[in-house]
PDB file of N, CA and C in Angstrom:
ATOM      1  N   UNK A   1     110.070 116.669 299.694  1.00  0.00           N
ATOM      2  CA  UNK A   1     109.473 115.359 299.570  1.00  0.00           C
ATOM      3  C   UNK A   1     110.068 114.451 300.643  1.00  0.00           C
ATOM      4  N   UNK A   2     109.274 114.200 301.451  1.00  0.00           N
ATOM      5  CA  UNK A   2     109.763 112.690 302.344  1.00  0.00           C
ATOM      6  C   UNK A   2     110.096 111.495 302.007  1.00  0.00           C
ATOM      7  N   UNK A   3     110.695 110.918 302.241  1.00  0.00           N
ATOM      8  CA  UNK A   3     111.503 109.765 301.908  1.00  0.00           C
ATOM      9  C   UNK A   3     111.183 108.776 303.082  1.00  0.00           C
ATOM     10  N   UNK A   4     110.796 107.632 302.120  1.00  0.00           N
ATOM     11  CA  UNK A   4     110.073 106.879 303.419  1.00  0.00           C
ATOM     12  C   UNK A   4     111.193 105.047 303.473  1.00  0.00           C
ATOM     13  N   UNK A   5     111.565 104.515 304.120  1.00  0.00           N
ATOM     14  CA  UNK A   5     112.222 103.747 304.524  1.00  0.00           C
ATOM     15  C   UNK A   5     111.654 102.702 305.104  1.00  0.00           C
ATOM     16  N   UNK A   6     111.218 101.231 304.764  1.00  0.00           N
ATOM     17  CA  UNK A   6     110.925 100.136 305.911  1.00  0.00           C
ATOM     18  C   UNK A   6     111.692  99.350 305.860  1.00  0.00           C
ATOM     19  N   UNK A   7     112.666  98.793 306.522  1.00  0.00           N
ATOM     20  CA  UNK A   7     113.815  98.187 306.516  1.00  0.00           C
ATOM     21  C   UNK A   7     112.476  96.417 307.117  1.00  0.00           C
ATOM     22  N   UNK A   8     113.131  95.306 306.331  1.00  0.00           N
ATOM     23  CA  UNK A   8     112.263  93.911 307.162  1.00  0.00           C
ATOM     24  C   UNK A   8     112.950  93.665 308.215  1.00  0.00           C
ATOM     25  N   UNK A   9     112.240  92.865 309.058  1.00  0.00           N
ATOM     26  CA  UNK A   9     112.390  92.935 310.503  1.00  0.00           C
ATOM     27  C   UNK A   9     113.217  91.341 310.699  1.00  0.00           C
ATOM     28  N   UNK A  10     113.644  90.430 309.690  1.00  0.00           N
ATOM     29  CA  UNK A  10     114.642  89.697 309.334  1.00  0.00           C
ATOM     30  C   UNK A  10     115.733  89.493 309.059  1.00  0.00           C
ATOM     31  N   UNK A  11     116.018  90.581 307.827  1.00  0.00           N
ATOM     32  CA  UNK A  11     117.073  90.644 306.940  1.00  0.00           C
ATOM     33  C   UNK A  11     117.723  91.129 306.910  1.00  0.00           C
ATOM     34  N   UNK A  12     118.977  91.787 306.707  1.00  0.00           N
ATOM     35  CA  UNK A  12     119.719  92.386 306.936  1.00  0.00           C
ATOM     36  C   UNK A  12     119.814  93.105 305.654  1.00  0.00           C
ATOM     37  N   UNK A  13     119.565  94.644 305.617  1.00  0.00           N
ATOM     38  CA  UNK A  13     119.054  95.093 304.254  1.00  0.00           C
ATOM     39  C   UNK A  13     120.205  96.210 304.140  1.00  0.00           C
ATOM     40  N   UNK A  14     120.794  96.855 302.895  1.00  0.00           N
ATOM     41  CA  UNK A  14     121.694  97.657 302.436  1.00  0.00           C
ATOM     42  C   UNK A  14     121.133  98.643 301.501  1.00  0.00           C
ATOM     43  N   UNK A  15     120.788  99.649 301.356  1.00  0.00           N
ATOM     44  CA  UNK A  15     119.794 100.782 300.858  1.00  0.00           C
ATOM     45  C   UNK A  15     121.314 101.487 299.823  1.00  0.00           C
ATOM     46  N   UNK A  16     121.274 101.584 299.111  1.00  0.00           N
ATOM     47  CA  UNK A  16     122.155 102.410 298.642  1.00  0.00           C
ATOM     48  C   UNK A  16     121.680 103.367 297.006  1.00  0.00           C
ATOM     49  N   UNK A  17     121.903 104.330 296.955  1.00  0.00           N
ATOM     50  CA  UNK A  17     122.006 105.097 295.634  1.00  0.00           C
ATOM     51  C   UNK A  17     120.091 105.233 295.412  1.00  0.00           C
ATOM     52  N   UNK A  18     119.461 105.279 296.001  1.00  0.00           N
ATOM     53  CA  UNK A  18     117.954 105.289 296.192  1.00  0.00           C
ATOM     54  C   UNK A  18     117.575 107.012 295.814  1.00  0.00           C
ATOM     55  N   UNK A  19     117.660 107.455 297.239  1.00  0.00           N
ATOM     56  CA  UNK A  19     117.810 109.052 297.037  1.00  0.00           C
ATOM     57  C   UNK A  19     118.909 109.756 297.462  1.00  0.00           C
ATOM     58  N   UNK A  20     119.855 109.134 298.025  1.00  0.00           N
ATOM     59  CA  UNK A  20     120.911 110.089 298.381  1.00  0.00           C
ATOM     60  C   UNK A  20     121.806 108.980 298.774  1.00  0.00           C
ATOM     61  N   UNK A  21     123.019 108.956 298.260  1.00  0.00           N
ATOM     62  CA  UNK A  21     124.000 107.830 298.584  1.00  0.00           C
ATOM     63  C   UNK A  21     124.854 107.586 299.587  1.00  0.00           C
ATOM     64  N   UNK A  22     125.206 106.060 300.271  1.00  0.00           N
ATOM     65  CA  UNK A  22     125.459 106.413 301.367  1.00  0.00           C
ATOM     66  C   UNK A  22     124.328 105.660 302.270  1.00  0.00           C
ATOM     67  N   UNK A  23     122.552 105.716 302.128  1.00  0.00           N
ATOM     68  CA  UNK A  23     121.892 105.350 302.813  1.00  0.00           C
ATOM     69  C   UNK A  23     121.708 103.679 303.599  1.00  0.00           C
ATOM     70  N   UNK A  24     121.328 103.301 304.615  1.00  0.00           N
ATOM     71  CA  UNK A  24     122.088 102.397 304.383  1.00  0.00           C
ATOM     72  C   UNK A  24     120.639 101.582 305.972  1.00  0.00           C
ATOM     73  N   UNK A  25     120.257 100.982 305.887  1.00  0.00           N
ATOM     74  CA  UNK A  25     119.319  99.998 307.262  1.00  0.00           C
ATOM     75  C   UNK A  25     119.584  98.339 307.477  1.00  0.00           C
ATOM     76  N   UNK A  26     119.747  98.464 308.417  1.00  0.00           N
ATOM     77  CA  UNK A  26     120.157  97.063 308.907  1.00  0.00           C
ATOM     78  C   UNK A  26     119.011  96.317 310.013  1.00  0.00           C
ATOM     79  N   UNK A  27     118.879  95.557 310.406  1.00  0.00           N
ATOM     80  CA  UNK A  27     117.826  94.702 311.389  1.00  0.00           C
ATOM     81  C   UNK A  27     118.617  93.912 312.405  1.00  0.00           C
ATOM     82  N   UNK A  28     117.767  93.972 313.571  1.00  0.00           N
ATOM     83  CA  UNK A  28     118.332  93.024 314.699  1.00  0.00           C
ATOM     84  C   UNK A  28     116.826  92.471 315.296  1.00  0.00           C
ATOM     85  N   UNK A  29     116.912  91.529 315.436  1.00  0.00           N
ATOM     86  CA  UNK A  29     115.543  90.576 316.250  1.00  0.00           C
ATOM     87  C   UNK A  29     115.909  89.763 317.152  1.00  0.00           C
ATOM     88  N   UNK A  30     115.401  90.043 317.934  1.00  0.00           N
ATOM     89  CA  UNK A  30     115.234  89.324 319.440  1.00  0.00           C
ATOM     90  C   UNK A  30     114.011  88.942 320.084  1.00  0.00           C
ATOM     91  N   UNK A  31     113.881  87.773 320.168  1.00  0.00           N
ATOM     92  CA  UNK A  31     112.666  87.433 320.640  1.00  0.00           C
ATOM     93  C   UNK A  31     112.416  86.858 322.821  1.00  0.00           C
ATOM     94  N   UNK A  32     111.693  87.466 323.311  1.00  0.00           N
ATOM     95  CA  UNK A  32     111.545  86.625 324.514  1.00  0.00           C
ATOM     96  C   UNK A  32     110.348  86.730 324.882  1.00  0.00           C
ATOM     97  N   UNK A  33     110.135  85.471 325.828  1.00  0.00           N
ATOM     98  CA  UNK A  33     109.083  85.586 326.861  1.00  0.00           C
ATOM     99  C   UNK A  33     107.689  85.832 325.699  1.00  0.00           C
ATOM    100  N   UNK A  34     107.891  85.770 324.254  1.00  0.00           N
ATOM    101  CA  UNK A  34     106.419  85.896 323.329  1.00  0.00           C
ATOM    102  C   UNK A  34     106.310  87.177 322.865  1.00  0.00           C
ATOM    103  N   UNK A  35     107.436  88.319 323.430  1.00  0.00           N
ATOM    104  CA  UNK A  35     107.694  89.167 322.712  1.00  0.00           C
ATOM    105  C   UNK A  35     108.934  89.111 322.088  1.00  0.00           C
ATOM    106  N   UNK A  36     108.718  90.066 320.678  1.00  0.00           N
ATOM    107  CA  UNK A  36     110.025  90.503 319.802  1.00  0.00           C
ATOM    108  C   UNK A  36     110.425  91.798 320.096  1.00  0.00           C
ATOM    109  N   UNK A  37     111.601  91.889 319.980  1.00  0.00           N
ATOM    110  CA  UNK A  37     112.128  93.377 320.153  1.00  0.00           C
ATOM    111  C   UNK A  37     113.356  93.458 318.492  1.00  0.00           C
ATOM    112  N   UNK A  38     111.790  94.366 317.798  1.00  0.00           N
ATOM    113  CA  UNK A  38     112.914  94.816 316.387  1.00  0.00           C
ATOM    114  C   UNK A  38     113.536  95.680 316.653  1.00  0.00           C
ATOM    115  N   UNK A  39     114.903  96.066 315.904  1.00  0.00           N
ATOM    116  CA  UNK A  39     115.578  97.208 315.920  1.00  0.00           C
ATOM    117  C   UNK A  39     116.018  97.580 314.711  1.00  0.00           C
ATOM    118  N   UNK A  40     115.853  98.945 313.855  1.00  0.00           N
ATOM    119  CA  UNK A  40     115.895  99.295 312.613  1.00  0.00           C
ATOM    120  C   UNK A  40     117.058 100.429 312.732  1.00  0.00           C
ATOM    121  N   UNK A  41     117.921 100.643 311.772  1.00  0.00           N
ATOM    122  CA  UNK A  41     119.298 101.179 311.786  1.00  0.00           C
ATOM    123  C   UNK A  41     119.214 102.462 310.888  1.00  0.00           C
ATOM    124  N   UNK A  42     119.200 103.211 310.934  1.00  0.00           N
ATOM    125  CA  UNK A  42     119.328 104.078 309.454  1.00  0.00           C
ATOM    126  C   UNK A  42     120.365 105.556 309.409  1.00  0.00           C
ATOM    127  N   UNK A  43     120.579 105.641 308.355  1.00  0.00           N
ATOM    128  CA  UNK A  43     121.074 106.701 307.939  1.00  0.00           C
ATOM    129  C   UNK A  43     120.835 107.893 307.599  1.00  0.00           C
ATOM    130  N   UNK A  44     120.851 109.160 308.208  1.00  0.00           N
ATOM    131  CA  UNK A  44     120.738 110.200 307.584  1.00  0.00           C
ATOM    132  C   UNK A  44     121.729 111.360 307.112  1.00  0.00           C
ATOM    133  N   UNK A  45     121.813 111.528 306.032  1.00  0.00           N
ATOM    134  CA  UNK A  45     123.204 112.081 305.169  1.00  0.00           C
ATOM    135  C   UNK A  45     122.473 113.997 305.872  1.00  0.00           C
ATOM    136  N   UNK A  46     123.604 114.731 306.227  1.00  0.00           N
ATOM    137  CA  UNK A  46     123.538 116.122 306.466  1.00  0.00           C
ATOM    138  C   UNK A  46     123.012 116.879 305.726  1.00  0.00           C
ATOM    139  N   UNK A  47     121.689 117.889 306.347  1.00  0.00           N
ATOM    140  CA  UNK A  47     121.313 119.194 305.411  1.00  0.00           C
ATOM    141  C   UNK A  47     119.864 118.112 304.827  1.00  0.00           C
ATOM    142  N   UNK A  48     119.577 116.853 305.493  1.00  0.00           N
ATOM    143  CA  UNK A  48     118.368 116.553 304.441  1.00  0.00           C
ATOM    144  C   UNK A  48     116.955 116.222 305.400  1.00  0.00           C
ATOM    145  N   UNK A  49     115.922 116.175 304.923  1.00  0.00           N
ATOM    146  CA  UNK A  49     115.078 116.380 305.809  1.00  0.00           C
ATOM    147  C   UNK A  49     113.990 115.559 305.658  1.00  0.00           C
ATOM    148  N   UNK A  50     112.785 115.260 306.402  1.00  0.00           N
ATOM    149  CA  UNK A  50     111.824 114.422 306.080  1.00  0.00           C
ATOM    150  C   UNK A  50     111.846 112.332 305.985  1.00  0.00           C
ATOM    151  N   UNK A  51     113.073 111.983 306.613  1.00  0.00           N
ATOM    152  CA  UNK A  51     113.161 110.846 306.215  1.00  0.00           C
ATOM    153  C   UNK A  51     113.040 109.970 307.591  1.00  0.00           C
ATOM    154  N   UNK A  52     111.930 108.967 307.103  1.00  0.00           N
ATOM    155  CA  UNK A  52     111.242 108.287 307.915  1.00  0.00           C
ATOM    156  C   UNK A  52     112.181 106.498 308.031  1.00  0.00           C
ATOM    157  N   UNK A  53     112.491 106.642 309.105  1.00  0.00           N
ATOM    158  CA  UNK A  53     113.537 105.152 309.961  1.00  0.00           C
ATOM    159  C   UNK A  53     111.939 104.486 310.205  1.00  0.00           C
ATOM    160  N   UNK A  54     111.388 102.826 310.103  1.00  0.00           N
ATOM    161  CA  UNK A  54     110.759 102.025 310.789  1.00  0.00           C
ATOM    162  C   UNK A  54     111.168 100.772 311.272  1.00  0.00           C
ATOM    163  N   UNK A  55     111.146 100.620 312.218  1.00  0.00           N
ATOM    164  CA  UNK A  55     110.972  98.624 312.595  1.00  0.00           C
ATOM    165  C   UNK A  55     109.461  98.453 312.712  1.00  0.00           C
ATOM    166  N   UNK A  56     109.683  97.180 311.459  1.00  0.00           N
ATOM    167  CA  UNK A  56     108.558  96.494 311.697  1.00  0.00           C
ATOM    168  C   UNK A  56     108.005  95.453 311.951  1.00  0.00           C
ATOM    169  N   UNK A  57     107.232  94.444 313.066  1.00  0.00           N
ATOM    170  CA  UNK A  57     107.230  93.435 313.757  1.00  0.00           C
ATOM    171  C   UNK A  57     106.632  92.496 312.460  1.00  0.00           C
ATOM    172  N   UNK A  58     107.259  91.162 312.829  1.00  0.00           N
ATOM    173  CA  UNK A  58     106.950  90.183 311.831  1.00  0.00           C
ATOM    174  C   UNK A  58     105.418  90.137 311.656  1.00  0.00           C
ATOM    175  N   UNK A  59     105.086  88.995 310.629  1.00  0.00           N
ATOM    176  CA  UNK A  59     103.359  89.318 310.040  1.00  0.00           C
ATOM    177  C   UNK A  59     102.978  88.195 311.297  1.00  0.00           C
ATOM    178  N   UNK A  60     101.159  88.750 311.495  1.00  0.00           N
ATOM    179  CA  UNK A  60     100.790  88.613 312.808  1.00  0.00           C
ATOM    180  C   UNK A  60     100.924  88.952 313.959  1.00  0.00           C
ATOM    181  N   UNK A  61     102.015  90.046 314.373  1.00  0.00           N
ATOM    182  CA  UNK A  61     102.321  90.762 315.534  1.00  0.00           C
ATOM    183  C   UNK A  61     102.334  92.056 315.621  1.00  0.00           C
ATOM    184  N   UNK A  62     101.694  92.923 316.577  1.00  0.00           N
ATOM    185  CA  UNK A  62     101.437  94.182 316.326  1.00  0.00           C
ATOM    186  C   UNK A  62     102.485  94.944 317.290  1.00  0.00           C
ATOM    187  N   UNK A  63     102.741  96.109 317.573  1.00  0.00           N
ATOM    188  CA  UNK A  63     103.433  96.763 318.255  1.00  0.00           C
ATOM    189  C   UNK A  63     102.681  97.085 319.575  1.00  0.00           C
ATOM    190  N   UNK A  64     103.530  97.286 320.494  1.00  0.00           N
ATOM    191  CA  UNK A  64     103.111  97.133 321.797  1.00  0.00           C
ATOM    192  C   UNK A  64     103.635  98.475 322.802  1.00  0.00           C
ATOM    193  N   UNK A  65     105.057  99.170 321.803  1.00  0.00           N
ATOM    194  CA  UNK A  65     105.754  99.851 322.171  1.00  0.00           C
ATOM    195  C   UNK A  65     106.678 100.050 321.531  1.00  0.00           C
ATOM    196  N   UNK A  66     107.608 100.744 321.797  1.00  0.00           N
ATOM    197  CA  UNK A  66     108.633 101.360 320.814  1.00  0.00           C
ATOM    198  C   UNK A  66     109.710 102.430 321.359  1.00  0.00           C
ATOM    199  N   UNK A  67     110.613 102.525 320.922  1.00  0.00           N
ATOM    200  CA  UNK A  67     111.303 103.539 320.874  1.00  0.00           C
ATOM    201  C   UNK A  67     112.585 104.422 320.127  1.00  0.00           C
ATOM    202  N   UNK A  68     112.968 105.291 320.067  1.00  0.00           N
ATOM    203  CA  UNK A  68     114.805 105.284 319.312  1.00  0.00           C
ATOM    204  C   UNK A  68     115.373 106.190 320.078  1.00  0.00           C
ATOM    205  N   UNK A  69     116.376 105.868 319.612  1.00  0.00           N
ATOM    206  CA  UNK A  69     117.873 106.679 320.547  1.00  0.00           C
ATOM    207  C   UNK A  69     119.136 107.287 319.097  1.00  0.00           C
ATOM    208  N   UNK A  70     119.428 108.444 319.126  1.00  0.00           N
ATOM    209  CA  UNK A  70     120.665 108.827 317.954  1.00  0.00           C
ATOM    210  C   UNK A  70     121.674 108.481 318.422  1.00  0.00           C
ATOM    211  N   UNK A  71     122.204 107.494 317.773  1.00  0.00           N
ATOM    212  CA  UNK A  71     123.538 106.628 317.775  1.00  0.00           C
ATOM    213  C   UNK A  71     124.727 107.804 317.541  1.00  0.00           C
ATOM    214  N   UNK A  72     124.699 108.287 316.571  1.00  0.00           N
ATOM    215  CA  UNK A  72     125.558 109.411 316.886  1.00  0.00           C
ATOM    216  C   UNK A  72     124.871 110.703 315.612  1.00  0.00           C
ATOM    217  N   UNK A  73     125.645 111.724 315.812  1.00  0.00           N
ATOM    218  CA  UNK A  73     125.384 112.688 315.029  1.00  0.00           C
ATOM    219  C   UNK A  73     124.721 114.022 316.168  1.00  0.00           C
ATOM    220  N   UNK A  74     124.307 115.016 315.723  1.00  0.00           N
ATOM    221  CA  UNK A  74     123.566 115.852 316.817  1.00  0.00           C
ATOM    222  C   UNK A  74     122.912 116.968 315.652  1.00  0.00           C
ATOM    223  N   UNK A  75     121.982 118.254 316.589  1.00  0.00           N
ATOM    224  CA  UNK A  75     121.432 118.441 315.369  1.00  0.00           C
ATOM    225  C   UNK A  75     120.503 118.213 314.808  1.00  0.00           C
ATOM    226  N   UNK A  76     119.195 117.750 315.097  1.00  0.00           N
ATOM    227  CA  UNK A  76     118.015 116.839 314.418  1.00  0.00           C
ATOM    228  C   UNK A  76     116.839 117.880 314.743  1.00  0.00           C
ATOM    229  N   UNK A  77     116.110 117.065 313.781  1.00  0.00           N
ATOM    230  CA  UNK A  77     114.667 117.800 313.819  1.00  0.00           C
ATOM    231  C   UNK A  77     113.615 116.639 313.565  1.00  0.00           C
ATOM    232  N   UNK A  78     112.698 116.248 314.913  1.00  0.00           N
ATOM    233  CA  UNK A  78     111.822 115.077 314.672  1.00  0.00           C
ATOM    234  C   UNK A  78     110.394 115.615 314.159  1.00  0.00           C
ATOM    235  N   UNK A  79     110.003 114.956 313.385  1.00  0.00           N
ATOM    236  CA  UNK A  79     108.468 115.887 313.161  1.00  0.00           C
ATOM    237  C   UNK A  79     107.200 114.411 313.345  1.00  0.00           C
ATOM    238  N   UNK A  80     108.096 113.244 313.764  1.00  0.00           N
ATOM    239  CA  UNK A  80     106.900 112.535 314.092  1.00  0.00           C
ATOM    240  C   UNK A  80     107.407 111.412 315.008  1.00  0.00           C
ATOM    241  N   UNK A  81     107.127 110.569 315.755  1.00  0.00           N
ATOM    242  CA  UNK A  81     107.477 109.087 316.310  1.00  0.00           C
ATOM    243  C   UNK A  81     106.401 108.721 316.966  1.00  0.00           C
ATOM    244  N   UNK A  82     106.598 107.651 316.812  1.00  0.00           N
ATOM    245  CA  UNK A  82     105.293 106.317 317.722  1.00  0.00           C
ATOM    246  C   UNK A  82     104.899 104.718 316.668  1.00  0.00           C
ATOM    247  N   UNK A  83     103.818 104.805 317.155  1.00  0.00           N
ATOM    248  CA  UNK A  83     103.678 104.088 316.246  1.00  0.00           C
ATOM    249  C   UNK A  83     103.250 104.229 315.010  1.00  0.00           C
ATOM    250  N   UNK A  84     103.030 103.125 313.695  1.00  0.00           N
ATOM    251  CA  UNK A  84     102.807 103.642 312.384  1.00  0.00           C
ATOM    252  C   UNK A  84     101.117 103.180 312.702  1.00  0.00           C
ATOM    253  N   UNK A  85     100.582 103.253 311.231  1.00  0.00           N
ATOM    254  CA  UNK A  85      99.222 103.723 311.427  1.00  0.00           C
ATOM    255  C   UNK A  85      98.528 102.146 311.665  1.00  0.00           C
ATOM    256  N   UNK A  86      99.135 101.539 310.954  1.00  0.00           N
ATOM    257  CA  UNK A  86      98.701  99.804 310.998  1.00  0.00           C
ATOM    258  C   UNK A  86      98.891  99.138 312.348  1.00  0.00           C
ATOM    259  N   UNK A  87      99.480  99.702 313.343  1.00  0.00           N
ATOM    260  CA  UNK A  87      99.977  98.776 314.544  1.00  0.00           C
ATOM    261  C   UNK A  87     100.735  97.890 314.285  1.00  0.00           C
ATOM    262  N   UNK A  88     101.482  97.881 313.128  1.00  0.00           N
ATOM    263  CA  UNK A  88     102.396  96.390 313.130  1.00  0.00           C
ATOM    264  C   UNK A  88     103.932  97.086 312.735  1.00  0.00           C
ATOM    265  N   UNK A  89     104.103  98.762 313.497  1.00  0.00           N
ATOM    266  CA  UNK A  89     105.301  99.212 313.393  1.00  0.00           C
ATOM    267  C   UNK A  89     105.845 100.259 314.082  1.00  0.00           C
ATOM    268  N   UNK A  90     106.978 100.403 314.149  1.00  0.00           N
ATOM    269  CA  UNK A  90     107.585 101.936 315.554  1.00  0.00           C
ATOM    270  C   UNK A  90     108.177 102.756 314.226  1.00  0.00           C
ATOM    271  N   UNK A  91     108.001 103.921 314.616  1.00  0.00           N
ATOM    272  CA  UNK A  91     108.708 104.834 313.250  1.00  0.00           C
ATOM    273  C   UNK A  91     109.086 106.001 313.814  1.00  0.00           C
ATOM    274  N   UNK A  92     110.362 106.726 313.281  1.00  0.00           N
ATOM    275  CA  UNK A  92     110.613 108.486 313.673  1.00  0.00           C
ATOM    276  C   UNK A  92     111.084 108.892 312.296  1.00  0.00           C
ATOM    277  N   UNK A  93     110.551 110.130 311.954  1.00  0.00           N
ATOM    278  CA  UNK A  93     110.791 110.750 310.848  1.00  0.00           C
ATOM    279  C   UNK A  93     111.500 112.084 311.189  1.00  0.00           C
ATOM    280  N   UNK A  94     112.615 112.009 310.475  1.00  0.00           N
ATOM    281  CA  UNK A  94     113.601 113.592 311.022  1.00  0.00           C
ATOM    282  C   UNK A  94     114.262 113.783 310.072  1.00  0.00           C
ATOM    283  N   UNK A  95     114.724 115.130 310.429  1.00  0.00           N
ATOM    284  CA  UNK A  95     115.825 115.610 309.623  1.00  0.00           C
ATOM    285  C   UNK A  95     117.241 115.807 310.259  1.00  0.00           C
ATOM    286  N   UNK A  96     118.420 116.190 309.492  1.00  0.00           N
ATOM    287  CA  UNK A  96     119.392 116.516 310.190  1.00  0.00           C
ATOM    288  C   UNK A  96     119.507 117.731 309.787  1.00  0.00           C
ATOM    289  N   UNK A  97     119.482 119.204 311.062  1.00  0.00           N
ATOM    290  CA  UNK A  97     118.879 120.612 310.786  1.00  0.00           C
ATOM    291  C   UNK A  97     120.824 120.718 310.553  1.00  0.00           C
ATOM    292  N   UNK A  98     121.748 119.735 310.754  1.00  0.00           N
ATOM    293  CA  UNK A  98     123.201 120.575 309.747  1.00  0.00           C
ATOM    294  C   UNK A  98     123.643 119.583 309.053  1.00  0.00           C
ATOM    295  N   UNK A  99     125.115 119.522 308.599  1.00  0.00           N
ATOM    296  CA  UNK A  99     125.993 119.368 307.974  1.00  0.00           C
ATOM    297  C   UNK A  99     126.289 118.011 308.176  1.00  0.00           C
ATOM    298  N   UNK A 100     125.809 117.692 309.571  1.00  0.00           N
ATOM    299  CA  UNK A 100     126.403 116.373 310.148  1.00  0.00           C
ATOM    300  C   UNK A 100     125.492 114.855 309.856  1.00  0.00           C
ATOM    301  N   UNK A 101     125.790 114.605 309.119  1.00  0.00           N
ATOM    302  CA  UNK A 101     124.905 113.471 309.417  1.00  0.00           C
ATOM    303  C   UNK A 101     124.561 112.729 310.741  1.00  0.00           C
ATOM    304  N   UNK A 102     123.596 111.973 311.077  1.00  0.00           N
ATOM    305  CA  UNK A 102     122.224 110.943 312.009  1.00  0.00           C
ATOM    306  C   UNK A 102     122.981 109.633 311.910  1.00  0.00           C
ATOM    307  N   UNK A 103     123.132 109.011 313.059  1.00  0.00           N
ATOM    308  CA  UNK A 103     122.766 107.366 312.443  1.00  0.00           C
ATOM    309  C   UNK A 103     121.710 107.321 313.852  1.00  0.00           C
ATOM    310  N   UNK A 104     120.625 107.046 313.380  1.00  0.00           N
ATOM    311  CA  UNK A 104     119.378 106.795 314.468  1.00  0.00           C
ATOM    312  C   UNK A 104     119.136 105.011 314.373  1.00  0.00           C
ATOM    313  N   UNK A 105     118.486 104.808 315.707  1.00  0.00           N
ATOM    314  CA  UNK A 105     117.905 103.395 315.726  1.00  0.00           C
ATOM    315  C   UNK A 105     116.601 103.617 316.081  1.00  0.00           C
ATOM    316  N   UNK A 106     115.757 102.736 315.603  1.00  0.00           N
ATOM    317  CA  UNK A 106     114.545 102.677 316.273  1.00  0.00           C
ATOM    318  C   UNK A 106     114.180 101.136 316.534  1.00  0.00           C
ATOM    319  N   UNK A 107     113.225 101.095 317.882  1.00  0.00           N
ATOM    320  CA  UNK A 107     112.955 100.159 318.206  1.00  0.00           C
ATOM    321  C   UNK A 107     111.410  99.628 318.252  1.00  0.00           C
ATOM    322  N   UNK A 108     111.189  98.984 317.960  1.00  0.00           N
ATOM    323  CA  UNK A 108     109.487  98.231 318.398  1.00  0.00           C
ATOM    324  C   UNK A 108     109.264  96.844 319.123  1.00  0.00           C
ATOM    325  N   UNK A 109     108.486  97.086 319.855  1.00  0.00           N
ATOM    326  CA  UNK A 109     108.370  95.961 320.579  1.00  0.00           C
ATOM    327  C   UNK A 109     107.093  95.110 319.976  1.00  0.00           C
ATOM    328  N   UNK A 110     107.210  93.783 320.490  1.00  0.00           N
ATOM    329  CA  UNK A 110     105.734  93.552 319.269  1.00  0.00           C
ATOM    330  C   UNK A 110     105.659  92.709 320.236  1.00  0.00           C
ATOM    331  N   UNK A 111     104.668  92.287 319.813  1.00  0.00           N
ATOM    332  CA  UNK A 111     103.416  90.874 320.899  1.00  0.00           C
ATOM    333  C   UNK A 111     102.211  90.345 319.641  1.00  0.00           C
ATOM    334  N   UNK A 112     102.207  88.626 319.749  1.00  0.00           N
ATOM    335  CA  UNK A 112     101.223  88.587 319.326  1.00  0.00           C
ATOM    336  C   UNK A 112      99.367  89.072 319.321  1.00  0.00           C
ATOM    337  N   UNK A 113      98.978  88.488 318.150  1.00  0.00           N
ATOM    338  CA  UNK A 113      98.065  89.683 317.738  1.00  0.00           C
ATOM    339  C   UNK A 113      96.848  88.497 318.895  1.00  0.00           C
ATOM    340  N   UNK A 114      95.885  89.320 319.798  1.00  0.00           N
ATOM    341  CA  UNK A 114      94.665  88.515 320.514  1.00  0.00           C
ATOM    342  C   UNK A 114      93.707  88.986 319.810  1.00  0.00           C
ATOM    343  N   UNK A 115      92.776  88.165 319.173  1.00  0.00           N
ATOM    344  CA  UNK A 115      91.254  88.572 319.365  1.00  0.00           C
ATOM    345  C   UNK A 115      90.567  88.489 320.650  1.00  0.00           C
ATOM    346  N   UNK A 116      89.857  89.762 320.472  1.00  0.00           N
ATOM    347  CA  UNK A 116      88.516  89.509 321.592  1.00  0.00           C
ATOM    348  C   UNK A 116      87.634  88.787 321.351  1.00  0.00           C
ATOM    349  N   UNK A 117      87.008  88.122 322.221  1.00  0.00           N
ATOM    350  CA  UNK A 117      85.932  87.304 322.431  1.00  0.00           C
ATOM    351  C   UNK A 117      84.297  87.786 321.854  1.00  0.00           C
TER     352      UNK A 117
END
């Protein structure tokens, strides 16, 4: 079963005793130039699999881009990243294939939302 995670793109959030203890997402926001750059923190405890890290851009702003980098740990198995299905998020879903636990970040870039004419 996958385990799905959206940490807000405000708050500074603490996940604990959910499905596996220990879990844990934090937020950083930066805004310039009319873009935001979220960054979502997460945890993955060793030997577990399927668990989905997102940043997601505040309401009214869609994603523009994205990315993550493993903060530390080694060992992984990604089975998805990009964007989420709504456009208003960056996501990677992995496992850690040992013993060692993940701490992954992911990033999204967002821009407000244009209508066309």
């Amino acid at each position: 079963m996958k385990k799905h995670y959206i940490f807000s793109a405000i708050i500074l959030l603490t996940v604990s005793g959910v499905a596996v203890s220990g879990e844990s997402g934090k937020h950083r926001r930066d805004i310039f130039y009319g873009y935001e750059s979220i960054r979502a923190y997460g945890f993955i405890p060793g030997n577990t699999g399927g668990i989905i890290v997102e940043a997601l851009c505040t309401e009214g702003k869609r994603v523009i881009g994205g990315g993550w980098q493993l903060v530390s740990g080694g060992g992984y198995i990604v089975y998805g990243l990009g964007p989420n299905s709504d456009d208003n998020g960056y996501y990677i879903d992995m496992s850690s294939a040992t013993s060692e636990p993940q701490n992954v970040e992911v990033t999204a870039i967002c821009a407000n939302v244009t209508k066309k004419r």
